[in-house]
C-alpha atoms as a PDB file:
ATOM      1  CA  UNK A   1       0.000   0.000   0.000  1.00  0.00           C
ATOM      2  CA  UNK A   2       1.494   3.358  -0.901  1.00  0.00           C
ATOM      3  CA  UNK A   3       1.802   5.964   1.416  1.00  0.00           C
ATOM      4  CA  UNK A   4      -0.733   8.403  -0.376  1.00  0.00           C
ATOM      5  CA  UNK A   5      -2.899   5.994  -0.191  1.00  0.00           C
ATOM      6  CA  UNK A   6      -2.966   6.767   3.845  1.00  0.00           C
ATOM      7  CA  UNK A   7      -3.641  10.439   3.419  1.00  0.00           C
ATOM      8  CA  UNK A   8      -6.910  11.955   5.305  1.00  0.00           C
ATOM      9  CA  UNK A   9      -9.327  12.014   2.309  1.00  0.00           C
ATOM     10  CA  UNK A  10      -8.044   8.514   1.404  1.00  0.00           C
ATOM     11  CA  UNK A  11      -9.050   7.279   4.371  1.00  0.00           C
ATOM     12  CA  UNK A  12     -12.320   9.253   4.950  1.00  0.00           C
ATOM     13  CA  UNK A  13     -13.616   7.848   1.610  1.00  0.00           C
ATOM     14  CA  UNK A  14     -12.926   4.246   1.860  1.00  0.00           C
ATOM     15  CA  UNK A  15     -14.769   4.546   5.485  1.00  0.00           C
ATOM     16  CA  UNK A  16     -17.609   5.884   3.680  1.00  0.00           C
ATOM     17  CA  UNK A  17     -17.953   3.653   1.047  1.00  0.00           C
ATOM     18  CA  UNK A  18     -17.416   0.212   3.819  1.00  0.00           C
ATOM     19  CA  UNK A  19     -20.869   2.785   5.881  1.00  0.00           C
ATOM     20  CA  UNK A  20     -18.792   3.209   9.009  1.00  0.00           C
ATOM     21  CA  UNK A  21     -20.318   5.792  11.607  1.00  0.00           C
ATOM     22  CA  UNK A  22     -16.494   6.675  12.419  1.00  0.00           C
ATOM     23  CA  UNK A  23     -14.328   9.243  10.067  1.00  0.00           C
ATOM     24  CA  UNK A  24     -10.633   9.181   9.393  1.00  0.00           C
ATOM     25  CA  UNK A  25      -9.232  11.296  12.010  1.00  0.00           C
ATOM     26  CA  UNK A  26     -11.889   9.673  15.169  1.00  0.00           C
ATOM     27  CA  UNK A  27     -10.349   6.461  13.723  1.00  0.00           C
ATOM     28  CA  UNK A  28      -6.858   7.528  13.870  1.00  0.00           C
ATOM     29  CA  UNK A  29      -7.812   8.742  17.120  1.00  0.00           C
ATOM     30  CA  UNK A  30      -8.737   5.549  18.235  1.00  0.00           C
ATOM     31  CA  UNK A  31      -6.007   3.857  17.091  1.00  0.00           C
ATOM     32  CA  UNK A  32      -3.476   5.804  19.529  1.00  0.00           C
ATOM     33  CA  UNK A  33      -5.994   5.874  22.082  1.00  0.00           C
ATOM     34  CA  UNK A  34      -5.629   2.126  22.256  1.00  0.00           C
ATOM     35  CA  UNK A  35      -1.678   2.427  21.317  1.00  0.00           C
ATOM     36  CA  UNK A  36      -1.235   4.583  24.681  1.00  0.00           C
ATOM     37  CA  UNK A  37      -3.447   2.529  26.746  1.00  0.00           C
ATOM     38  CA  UNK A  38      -2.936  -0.898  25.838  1.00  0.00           C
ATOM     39  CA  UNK A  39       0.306  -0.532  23.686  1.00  0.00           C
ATOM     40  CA  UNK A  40      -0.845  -2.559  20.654  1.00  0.00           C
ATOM     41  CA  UNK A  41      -3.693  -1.808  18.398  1.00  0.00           C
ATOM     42  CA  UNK A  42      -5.663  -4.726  18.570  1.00  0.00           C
ATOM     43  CA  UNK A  43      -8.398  -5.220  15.756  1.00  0.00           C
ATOM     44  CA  UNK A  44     -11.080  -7.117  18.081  1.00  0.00           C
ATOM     45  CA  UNK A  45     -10.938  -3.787  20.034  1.00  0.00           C
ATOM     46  CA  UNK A  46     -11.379  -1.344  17.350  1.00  0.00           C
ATOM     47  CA  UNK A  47     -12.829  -3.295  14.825  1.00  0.00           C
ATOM     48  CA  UNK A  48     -16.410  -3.232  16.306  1.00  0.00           C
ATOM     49  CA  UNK A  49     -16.398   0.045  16.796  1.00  0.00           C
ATOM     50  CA  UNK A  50     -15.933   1.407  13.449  1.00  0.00           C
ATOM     51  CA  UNK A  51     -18.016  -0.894  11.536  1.00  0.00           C
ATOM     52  CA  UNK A  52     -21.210  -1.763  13.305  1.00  0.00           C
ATOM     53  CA  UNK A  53     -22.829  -4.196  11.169  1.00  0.00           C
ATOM     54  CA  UNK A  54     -19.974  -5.370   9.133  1.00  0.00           C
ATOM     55  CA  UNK A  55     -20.764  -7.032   5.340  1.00  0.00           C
ATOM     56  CA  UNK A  56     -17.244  -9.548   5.015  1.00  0.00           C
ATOM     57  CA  UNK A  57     -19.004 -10.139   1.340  1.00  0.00           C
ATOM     58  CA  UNK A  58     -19.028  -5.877   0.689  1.00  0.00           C
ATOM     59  CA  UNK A  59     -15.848  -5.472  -1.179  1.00  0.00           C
ATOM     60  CA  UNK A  60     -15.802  -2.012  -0.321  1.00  0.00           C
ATOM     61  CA  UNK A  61     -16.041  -3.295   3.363  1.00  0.00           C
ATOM     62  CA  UNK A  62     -12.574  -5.973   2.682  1.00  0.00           C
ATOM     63  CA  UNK A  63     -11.091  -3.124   1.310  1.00  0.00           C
ATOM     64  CA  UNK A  64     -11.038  -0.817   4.064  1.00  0.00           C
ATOM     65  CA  UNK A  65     -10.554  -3.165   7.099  1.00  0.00           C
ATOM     66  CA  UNK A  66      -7.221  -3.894   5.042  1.00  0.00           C
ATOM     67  CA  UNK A  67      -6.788  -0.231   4.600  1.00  0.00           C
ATOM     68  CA  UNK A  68      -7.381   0.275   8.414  1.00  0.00           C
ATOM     69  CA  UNK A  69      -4.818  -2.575   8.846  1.00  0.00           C
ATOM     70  CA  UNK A  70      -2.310  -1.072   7.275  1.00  0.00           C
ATOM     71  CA  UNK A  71      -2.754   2.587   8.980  1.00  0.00           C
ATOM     72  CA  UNK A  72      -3.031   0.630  12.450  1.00  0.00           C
ATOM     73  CA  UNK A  73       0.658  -0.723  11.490  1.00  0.00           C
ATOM     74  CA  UNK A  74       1.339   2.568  10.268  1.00  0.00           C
ATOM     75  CA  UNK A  75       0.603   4.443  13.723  1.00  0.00           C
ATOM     76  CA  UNK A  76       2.356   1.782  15.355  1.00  0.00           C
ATOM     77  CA  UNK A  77       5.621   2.481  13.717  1.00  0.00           C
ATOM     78  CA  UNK A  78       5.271   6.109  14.005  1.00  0.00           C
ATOM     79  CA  UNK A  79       4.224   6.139  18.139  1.00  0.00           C
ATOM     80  CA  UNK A  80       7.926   4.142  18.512  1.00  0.00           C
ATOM     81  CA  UNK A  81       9.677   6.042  16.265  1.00  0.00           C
ATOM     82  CA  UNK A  82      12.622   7.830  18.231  1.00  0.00           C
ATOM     83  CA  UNK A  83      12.307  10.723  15.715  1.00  0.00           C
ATOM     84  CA  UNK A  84       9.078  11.505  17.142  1.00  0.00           C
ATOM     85  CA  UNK A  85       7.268  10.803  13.988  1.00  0.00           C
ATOM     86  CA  UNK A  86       3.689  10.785  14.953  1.00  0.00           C
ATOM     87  CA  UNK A  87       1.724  12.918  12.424  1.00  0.00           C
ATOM     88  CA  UNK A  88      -1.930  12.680  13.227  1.00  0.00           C
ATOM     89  CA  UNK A  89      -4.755  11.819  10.495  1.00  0.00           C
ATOM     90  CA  UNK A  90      -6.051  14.863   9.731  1.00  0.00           C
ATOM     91  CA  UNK A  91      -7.171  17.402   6.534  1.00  0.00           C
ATOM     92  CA  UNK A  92      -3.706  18.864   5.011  1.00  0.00           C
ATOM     93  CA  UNK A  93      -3.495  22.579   5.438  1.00  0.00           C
ATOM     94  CA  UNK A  94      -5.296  23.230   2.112  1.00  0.00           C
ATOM     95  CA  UNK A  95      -8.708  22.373   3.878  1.00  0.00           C
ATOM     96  CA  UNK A  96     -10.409  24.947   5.434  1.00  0.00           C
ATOM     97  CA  UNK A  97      -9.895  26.088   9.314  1.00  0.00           C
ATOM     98  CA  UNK A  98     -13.094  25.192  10.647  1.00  0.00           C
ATOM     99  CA  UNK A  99     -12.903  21.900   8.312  1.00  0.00           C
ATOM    100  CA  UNK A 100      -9.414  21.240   9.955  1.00  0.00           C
ATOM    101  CA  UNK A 101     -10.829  22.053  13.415  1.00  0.00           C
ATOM    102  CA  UNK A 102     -13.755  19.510  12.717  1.00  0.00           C
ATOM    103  CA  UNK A 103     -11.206  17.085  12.433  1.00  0.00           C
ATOM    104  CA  UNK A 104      -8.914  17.632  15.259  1.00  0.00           C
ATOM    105  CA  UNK A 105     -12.182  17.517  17.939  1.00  0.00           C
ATOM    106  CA  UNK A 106     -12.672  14.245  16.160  1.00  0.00           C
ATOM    107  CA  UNK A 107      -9.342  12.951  16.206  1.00  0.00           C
ATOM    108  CA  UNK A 108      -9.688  14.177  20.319  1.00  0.00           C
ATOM    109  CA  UNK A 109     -12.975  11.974  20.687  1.00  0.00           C
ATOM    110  CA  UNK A 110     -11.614   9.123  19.000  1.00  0.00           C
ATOM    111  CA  UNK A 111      -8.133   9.053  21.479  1.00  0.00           C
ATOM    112  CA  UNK A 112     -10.209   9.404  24.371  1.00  0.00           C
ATOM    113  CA  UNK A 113     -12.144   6.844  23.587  1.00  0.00           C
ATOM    114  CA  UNK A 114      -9.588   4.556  22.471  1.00  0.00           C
ATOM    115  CA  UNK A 115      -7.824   5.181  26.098  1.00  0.00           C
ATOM    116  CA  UNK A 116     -11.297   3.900  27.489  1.00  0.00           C
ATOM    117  CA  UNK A 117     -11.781   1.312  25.432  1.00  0.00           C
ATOM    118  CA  UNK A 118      -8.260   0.042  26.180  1.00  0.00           C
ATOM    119  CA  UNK A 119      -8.765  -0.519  30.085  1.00  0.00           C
ATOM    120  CA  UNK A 120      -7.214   3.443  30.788  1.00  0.00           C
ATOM    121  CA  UNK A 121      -9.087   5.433  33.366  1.00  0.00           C
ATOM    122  CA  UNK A 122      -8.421   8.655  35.459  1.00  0.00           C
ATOM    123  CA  UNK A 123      -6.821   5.984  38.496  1.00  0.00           C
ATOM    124  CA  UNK A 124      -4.396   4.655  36.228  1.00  0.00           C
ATOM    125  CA  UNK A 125      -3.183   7.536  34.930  1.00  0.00           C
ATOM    126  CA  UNK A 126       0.167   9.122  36.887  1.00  0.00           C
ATOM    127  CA  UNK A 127      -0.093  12.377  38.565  1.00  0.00           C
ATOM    128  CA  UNK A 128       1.927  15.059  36.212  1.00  0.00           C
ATOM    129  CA  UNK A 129       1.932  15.922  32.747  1.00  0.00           C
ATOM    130  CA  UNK A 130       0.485  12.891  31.487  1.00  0.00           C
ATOM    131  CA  UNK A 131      -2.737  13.132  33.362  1.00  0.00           C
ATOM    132  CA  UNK A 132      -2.706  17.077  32.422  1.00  0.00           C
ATOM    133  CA  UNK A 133      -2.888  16.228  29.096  1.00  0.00           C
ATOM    134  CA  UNK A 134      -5.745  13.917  28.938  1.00  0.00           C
ATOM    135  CA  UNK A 135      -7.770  16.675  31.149  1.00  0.00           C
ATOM    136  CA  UNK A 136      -6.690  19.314  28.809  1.00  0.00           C
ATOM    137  CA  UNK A 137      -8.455  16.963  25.917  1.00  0.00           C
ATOM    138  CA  UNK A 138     -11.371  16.296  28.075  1.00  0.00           C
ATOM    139  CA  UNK A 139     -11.970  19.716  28.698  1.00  0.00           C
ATOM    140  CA  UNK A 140     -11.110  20.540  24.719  1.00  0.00           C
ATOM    141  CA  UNK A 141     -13.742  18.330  23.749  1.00  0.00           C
ATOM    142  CA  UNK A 142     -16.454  20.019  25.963  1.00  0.00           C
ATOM    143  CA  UNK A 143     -15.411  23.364  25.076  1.00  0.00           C
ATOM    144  CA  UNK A 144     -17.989  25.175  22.990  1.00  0.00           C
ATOM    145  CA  UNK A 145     -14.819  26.613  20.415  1.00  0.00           C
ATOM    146  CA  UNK A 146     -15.367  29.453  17.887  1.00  0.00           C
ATOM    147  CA  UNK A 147     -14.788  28.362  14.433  1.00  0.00           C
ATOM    148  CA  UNK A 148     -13.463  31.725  13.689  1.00  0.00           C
ATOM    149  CA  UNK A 149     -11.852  32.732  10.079  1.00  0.00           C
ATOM    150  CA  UNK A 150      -8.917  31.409   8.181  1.00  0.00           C
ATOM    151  CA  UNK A 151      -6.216  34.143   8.965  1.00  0.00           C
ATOM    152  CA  UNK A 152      -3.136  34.124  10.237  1.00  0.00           C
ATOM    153  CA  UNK A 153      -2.983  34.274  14.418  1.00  0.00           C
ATOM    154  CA  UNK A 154      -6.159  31.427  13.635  1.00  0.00           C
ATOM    155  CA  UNK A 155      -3.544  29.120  11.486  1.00  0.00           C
ATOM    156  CA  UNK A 156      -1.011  29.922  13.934  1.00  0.00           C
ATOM    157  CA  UNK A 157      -3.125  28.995  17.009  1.00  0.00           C
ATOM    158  CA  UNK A 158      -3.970  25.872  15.582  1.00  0.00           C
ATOM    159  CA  UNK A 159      -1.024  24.817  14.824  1.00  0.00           C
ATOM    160  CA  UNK A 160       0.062  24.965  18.408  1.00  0.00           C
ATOM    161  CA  UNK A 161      -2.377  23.064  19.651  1.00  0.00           C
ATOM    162  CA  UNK A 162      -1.790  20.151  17.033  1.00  0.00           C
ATOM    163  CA  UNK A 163       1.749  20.163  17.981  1.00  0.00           C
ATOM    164  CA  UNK A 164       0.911  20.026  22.187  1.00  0.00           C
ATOM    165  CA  UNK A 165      -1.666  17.234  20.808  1.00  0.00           C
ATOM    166  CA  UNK A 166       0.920  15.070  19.306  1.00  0.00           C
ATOM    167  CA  UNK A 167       4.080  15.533  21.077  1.00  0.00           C
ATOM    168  CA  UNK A 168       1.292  14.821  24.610  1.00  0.00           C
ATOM    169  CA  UNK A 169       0.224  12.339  22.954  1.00  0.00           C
ATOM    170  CA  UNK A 170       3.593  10.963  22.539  1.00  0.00           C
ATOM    171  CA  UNK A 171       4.568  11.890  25.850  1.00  0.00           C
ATOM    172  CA  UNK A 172       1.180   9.810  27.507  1.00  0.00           C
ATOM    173  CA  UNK A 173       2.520   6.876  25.331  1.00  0.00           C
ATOM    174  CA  UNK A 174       6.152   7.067  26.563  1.00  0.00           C
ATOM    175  CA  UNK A 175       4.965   7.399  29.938  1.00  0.00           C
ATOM    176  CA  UNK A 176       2.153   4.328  29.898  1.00  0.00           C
ATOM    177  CA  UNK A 177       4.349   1.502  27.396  1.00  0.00           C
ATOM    178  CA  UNK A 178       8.072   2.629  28.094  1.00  0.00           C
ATOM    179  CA  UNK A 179      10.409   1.224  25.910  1.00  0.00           C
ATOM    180  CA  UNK A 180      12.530  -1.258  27.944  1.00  0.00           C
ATOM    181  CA  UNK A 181      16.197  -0.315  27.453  1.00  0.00           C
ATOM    182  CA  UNK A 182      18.344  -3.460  26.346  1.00  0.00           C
ATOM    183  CA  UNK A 183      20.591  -4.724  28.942  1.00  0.00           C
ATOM    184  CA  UNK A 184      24.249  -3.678  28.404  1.00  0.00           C
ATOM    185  CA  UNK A 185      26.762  -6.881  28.178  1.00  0.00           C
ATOM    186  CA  UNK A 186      29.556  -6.483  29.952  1.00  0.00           C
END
């Protein structure tokens, strides 16, 4: 599968045409919800959730579950890469603000709920930064937020809070499935 082929609208359409309630960024979501709380993203988790009555004869359906197979690997690779590679699902910066906003509140939703669905609740989660960040998302989600107009302190604002979104998320990740250092012969 080619890399293009895991873009945003890529993604959204194949969900569309395989009739899943969930859209391409609440799926990505998901996906590192589950990588942060669970550290694996493991299809008979997810896979009920984004197709509720699944058709295995819909090709359209086959399809995307391989698509969503291949992103799940995808977001795997890029949560453990030590170049902190994570680049969340979203519209490219073409799309409209408020389109691009849509998105991100998604992508929020999803992560939450893939931390839920993976066993993560407020108990488990270490007193710090880590638990600041999932409150700052809880409360992000509630928020009532002004769509605003595509100018430049808007662009500029949401850029920073896609960049505190990924590298937290990264950060939640590191703290809840540390990499175990290799043991040092001697």
């Amino acid at each position: 599968m080619k890399r293009d082929e895991l873009d945003y609208e890529a993604v959204e359409a194949s969900l569309v045409r395989a009739e899943s309630d969930l859209d391409a960024a609440e799926v990505h979501g998901l996906f590192c919800g589950l990588l942060c709380a669970t550290g694996r993203i493991d299809e008979q988790a997810w896979h009920p959730e984004v197709f509720e009555h699944p058709d295995p004869r819909n090709l359209a359906y086959q399809k995307t579950v391989q698509l969503l197979r291949t992103l799940a690997e995808h977001t795997h690779a890029q949560m453990y890469d030590a170049e902190l590679g994570l680049v969340l699902l979203l519209p490219d910066d073409e799309a409209p603000l408020g389109e691009r906003l849509e998105a991100m509140l998604s992508w929020i939703h999803g992560f939450l709920f893939g931390l839920g669905l993976g066993g993560l609740d407020s108990a488990r989660l270490p007193e710090g930064e880590a638990r600041e960040f999932v409150h700052d998302l809880t409360e992000l989600v509630r928020a009532e937020i002004e769509r605003g107009t595509d100018n430049e302190e808007n662009e500029q604002a949401f850029a920073e809070i896609l960049e505190y979104l990924r590298m937290g998320t990264l950060l939640l990740h590191e703290t809840l499935q540390p990499v175990q250092a290799p043991t040092r012969l001697q």
